[in-house]
N, C-alpha and C. Protein backbone atom coordinates (compact mmCIF):
# COMPACT_ATOMS: atom_id res chain seq x y z
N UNK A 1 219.99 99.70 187.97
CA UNK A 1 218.64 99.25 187.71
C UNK A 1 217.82 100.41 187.17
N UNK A 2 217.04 100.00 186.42
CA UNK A 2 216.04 100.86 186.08
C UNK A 2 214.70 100.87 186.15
N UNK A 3 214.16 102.13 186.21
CA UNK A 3 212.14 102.08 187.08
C UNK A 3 212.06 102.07 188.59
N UNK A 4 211.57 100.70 188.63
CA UNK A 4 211.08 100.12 189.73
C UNK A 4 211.29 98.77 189.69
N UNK A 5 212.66 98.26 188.72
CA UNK A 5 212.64 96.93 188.93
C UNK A 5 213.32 96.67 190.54
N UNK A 6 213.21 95.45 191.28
CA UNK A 6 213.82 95.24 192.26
C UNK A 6 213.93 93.70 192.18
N UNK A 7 215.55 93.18 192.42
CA UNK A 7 216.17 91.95 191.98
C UNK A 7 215.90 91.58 193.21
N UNK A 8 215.08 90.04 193.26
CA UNK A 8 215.12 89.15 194.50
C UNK A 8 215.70 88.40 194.01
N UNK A 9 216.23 87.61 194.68
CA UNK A 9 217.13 86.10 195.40
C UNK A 9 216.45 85.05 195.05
N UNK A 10 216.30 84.06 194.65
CA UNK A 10 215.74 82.73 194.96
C UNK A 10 216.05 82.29 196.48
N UNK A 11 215.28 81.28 196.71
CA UNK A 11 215.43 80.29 197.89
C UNK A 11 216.79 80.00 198.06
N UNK A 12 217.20 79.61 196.99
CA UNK A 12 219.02 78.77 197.43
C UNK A 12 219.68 79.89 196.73
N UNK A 13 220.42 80.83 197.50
CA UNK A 13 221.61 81.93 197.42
C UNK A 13 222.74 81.55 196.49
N UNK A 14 222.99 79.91 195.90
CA UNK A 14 224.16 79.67 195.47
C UNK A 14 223.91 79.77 193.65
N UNK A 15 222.00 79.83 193.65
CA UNK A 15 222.08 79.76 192.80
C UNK A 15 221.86 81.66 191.43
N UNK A 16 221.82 82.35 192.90
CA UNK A 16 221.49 83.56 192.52
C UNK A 16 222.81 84.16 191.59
N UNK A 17 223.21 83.84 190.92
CA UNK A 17 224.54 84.61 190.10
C UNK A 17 224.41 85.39 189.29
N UNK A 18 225.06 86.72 189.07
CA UNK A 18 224.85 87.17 187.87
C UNK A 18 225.31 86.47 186.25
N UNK A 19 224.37 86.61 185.79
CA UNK A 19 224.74 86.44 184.13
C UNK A 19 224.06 84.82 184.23
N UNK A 20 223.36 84.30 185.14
CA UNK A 20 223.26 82.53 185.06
C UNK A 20 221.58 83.29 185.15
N UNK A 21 220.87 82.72 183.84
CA UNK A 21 219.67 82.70 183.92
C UNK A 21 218.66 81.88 184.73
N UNK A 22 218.10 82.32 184.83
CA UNK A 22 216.88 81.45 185.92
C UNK A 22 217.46 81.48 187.20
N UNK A 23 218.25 82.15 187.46
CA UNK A 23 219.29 82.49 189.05
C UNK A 23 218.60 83.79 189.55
N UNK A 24 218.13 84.12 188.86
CA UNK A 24 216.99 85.88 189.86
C UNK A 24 215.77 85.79 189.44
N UNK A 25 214.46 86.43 190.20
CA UNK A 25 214.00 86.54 189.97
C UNK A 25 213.10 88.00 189.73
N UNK A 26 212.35 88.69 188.68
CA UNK A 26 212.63 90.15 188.91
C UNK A 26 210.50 90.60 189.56
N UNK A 27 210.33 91.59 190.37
CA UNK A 27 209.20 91.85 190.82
C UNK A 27 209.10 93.30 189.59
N UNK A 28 207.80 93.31 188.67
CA UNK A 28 207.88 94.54 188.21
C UNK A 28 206.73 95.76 188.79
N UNK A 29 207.01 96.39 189.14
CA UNK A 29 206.24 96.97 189.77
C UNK A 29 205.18 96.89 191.36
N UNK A 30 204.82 98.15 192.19
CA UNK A 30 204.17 97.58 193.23
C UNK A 30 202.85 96.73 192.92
N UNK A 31 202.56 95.71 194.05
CA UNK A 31 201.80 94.79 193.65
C UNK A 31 201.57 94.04 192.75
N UNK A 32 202.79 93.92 191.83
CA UNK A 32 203.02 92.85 190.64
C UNK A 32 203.24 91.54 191.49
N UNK A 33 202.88 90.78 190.66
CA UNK A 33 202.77 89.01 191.58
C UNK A 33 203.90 88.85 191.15
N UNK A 34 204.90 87.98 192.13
CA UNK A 34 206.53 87.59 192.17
C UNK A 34 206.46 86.44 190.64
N UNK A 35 207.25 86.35 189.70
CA UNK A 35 207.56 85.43 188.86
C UNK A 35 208.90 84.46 189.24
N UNK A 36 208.10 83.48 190.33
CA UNK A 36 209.48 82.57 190.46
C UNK A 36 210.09 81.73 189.27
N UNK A 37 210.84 81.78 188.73
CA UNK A 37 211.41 80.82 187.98
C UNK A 37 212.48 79.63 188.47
N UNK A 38 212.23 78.74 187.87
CA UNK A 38 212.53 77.40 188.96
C UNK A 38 213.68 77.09 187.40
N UNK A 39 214.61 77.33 188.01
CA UNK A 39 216.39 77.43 187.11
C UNK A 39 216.53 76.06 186.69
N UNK A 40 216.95 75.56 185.91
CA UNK A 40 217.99 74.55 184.81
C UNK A 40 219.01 74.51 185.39
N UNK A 41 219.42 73.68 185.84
CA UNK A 41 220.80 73.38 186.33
C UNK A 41 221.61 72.71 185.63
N UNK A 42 223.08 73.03 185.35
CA UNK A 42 223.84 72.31 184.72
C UNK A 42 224.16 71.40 185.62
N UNK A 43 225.25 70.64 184.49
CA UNK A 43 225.90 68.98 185.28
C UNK A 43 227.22 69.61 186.55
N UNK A 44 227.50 70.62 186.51
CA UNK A 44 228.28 71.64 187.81
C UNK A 44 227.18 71.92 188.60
N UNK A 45 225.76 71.91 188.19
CA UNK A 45 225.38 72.30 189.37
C UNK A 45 224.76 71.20 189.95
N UNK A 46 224.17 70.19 189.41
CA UNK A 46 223.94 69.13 190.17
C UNK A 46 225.02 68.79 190.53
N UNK A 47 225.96 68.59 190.44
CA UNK A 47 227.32 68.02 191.36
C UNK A 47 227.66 68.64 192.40
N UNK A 48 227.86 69.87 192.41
CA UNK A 48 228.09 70.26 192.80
C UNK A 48 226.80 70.25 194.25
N UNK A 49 225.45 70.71 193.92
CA UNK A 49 224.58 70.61 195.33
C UNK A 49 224.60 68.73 195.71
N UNK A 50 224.99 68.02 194.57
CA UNK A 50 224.79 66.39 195.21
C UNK A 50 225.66 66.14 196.16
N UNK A 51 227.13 66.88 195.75
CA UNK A 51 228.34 66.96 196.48
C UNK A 51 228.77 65.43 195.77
N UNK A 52 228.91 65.04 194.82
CA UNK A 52 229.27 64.07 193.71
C UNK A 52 230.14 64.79 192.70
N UNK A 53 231.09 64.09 192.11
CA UNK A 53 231.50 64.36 190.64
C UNK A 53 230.62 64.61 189.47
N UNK A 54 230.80 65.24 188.55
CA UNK A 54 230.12 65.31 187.15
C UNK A 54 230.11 63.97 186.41
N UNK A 55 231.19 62.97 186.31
CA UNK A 55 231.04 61.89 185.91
C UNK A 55 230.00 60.91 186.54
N UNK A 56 230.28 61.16 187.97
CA UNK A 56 228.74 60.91 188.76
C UNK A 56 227.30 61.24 188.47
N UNK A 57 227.45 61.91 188.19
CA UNK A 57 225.89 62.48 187.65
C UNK A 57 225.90 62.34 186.26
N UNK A 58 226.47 62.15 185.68
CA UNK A 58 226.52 61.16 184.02
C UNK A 58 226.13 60.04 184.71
N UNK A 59 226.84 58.75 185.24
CA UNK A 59 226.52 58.06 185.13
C UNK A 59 225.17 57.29 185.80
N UNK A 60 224.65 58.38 186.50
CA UNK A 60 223.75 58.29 186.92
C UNK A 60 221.96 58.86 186.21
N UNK A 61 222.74 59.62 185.22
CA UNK A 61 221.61 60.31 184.16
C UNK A 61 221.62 59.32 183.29
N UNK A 62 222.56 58.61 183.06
CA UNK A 62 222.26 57.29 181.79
C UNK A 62 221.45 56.19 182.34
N UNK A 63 221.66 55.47 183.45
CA UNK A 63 220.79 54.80 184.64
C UNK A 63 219.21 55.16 184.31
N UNK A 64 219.23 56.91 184.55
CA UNK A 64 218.10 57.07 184.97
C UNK A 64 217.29 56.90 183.59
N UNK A 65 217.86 56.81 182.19
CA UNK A 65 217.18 56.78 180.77
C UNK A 65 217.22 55.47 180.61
N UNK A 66 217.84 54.30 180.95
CA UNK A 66 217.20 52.97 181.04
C UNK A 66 216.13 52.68 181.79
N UNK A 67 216.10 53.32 183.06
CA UNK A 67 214.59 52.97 183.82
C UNK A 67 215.40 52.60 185.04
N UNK A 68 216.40 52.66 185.39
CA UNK A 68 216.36 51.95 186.79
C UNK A 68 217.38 53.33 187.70
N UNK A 69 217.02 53.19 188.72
CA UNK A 69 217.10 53.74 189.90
C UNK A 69 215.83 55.26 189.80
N UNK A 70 216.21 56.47 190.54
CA UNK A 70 214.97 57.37 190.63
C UNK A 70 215.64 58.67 190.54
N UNK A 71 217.04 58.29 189.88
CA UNK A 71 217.88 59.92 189.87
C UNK A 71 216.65 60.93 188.52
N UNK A 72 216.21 62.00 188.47
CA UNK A 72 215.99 62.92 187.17
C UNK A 72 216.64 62.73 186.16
N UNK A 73 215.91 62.38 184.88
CA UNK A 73 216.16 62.46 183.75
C UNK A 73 216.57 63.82 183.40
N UNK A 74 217.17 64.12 182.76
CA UNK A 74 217.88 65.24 181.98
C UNK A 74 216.86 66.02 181.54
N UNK A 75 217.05 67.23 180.41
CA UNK A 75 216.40 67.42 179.45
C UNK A 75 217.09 68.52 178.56
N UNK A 76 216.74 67.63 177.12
CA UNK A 76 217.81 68.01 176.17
C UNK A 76 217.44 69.39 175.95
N UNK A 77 218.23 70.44 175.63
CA UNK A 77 218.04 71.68 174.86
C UNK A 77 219.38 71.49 173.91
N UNK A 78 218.82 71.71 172.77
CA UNK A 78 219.86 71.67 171.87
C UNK A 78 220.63 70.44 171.56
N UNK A 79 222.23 71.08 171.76
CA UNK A 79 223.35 69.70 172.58
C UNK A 79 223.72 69.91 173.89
N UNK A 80 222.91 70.65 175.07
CA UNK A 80 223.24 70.81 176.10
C UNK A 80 222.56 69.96 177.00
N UNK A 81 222.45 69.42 177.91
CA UNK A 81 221.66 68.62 179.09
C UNK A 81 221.11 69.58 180.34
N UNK A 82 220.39 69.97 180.47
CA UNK A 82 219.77 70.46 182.25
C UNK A 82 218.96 69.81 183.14
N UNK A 83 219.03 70.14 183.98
CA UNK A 83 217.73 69.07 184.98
C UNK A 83 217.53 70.17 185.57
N UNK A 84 215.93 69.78 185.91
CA UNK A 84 214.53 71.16 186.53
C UNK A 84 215.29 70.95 187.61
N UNK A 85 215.47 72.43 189.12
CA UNK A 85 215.60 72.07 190.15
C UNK A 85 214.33 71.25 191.15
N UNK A 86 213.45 71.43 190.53
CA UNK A 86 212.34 70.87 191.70
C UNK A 86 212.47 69.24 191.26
N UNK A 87 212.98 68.62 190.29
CA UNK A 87 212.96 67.44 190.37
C UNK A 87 214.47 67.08 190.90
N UNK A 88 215.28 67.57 190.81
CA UNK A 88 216.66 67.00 191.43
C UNK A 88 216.20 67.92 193.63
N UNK A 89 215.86 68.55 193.61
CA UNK A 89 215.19 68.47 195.18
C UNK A 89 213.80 67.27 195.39
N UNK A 90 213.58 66.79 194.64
CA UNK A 90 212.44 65.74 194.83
C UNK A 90 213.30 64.64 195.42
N UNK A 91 214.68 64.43 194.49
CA UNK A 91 215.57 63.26 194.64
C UNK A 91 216.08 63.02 195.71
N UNK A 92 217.18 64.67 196.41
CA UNK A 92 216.90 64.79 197.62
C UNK A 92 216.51 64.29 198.65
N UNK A 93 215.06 64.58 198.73
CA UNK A 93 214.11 64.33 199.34
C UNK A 93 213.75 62.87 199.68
N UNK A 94 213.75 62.22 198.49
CA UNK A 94 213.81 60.88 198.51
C UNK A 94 214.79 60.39 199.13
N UNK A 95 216.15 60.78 198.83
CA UNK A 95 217.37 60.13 199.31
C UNK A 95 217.27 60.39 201.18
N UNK A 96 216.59 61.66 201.10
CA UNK A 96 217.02 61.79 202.67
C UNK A 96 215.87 60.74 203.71
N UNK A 97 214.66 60.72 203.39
CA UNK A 97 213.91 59.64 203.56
C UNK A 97 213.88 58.04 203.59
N UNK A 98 214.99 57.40 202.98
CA UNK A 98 215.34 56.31 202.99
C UNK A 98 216.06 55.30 204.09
C-alpha cells in the first residue's frame, strides 16, 4: 500500500476479494469520510448468496422483466447483467418476512 491508504472490508466478508471491484472499500486519509460502495453482483454471486443455481436466477430475472413476482431486475452494462446488492438484500428481506 501506499501513503495512508487503509483497505476496509465491506459488511459481507465474501464479498471482499481481491481484483472484484466494488468488493473494498478504500478510507483516504485521517478524517476522510468512508466511501461505501454498494458492489454489482454477478449471476455467481446472486446464486451463490440465494444458495440457488444460476439458471435459477435466470429464470427468475426473466419473471422479474415481465412484472410478476418481486425478485430484482438486472441491470444491463454492456452484454453483461448485475444486480445492486441492496436490492437483492431487500429480496431477502422480503423472503424472510413472509
Amino acid at each position: 500500500m501506499t501513503g495512508n491508504r487503509q483497505q476496509t472490508d465491506l459488511e459481507s466478508p465474501w464479498l471482499a476479494r481481491p481484483g472484484r471491484p466494488g468488493g473494498v472499500a478504500w478510507i483516504e486519509g485521517e478524517g476522510a469520510p468512508v466511501v461505501a460502495v454498494q458492489p454489482l453482483l454477478t449471476v455467481a454471486d446472486v446464486a451463490k448468496l440465494l444458495k440457488i443455481g444460476q439458471r435459477t436466477v435466470w429464470r427468475l430475472s426473466s419473471r422479474a422483466k415481465a412484472g410478476e413476482g418481486r425478485f430484482p431486475r438486472g441491470i444491463r452494462i454492456g452484454r453483461a447483467v448485475r444486480w445492486r446488492w441492496q436490492d437483492v438484500e431487500k429480496y431477502l428481506a422480503q423472503l424472510a418476512g413472509k
